[in-house]
Protein backbone atom coordinates (compact mmCIF):
# COMPACT_ATOMS: atom_id res chain seq x y z
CA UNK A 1 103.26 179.95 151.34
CA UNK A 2 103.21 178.13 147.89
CA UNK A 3 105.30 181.10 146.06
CA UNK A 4 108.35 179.33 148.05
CA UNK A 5 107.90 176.19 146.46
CA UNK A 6 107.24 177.44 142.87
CA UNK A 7 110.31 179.33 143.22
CA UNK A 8 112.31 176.51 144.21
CA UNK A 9 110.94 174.65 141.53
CA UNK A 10 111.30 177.23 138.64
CA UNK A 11 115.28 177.09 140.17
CA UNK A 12 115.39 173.20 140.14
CA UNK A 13 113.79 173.88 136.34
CA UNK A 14 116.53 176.36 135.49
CA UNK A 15 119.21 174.37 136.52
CA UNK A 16 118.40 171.25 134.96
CA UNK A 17 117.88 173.03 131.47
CA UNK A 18 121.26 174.46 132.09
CA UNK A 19 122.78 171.33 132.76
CA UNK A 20 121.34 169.96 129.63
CA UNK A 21 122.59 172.96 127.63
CA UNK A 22 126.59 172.15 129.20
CA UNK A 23 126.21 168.09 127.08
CA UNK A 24 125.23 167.33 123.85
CA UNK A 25 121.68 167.50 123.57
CA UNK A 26 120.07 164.37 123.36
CA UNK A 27 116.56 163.84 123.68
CA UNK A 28 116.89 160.19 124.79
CA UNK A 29 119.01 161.53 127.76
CA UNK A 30 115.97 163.57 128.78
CA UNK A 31 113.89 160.95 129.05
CA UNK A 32 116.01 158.70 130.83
């Protein structure tokens, strides 16, 4: 089923935006 993926992707999403949130935000480190 695809629902497993999304959902693993909407985590991998979350986490990375929460990861972002724990620096200094920088849109340069985004991109790189």
């Amino acid at each position: 089923m695809a629902t497993n993926k999304i959902e693993q992707l909407i985590e991998d999403i979350y986490e990375f935006v929460e990861s972002c949130k724990m620096q200094p935000f920088s849109t340069t480190k985004v991109i790189v």
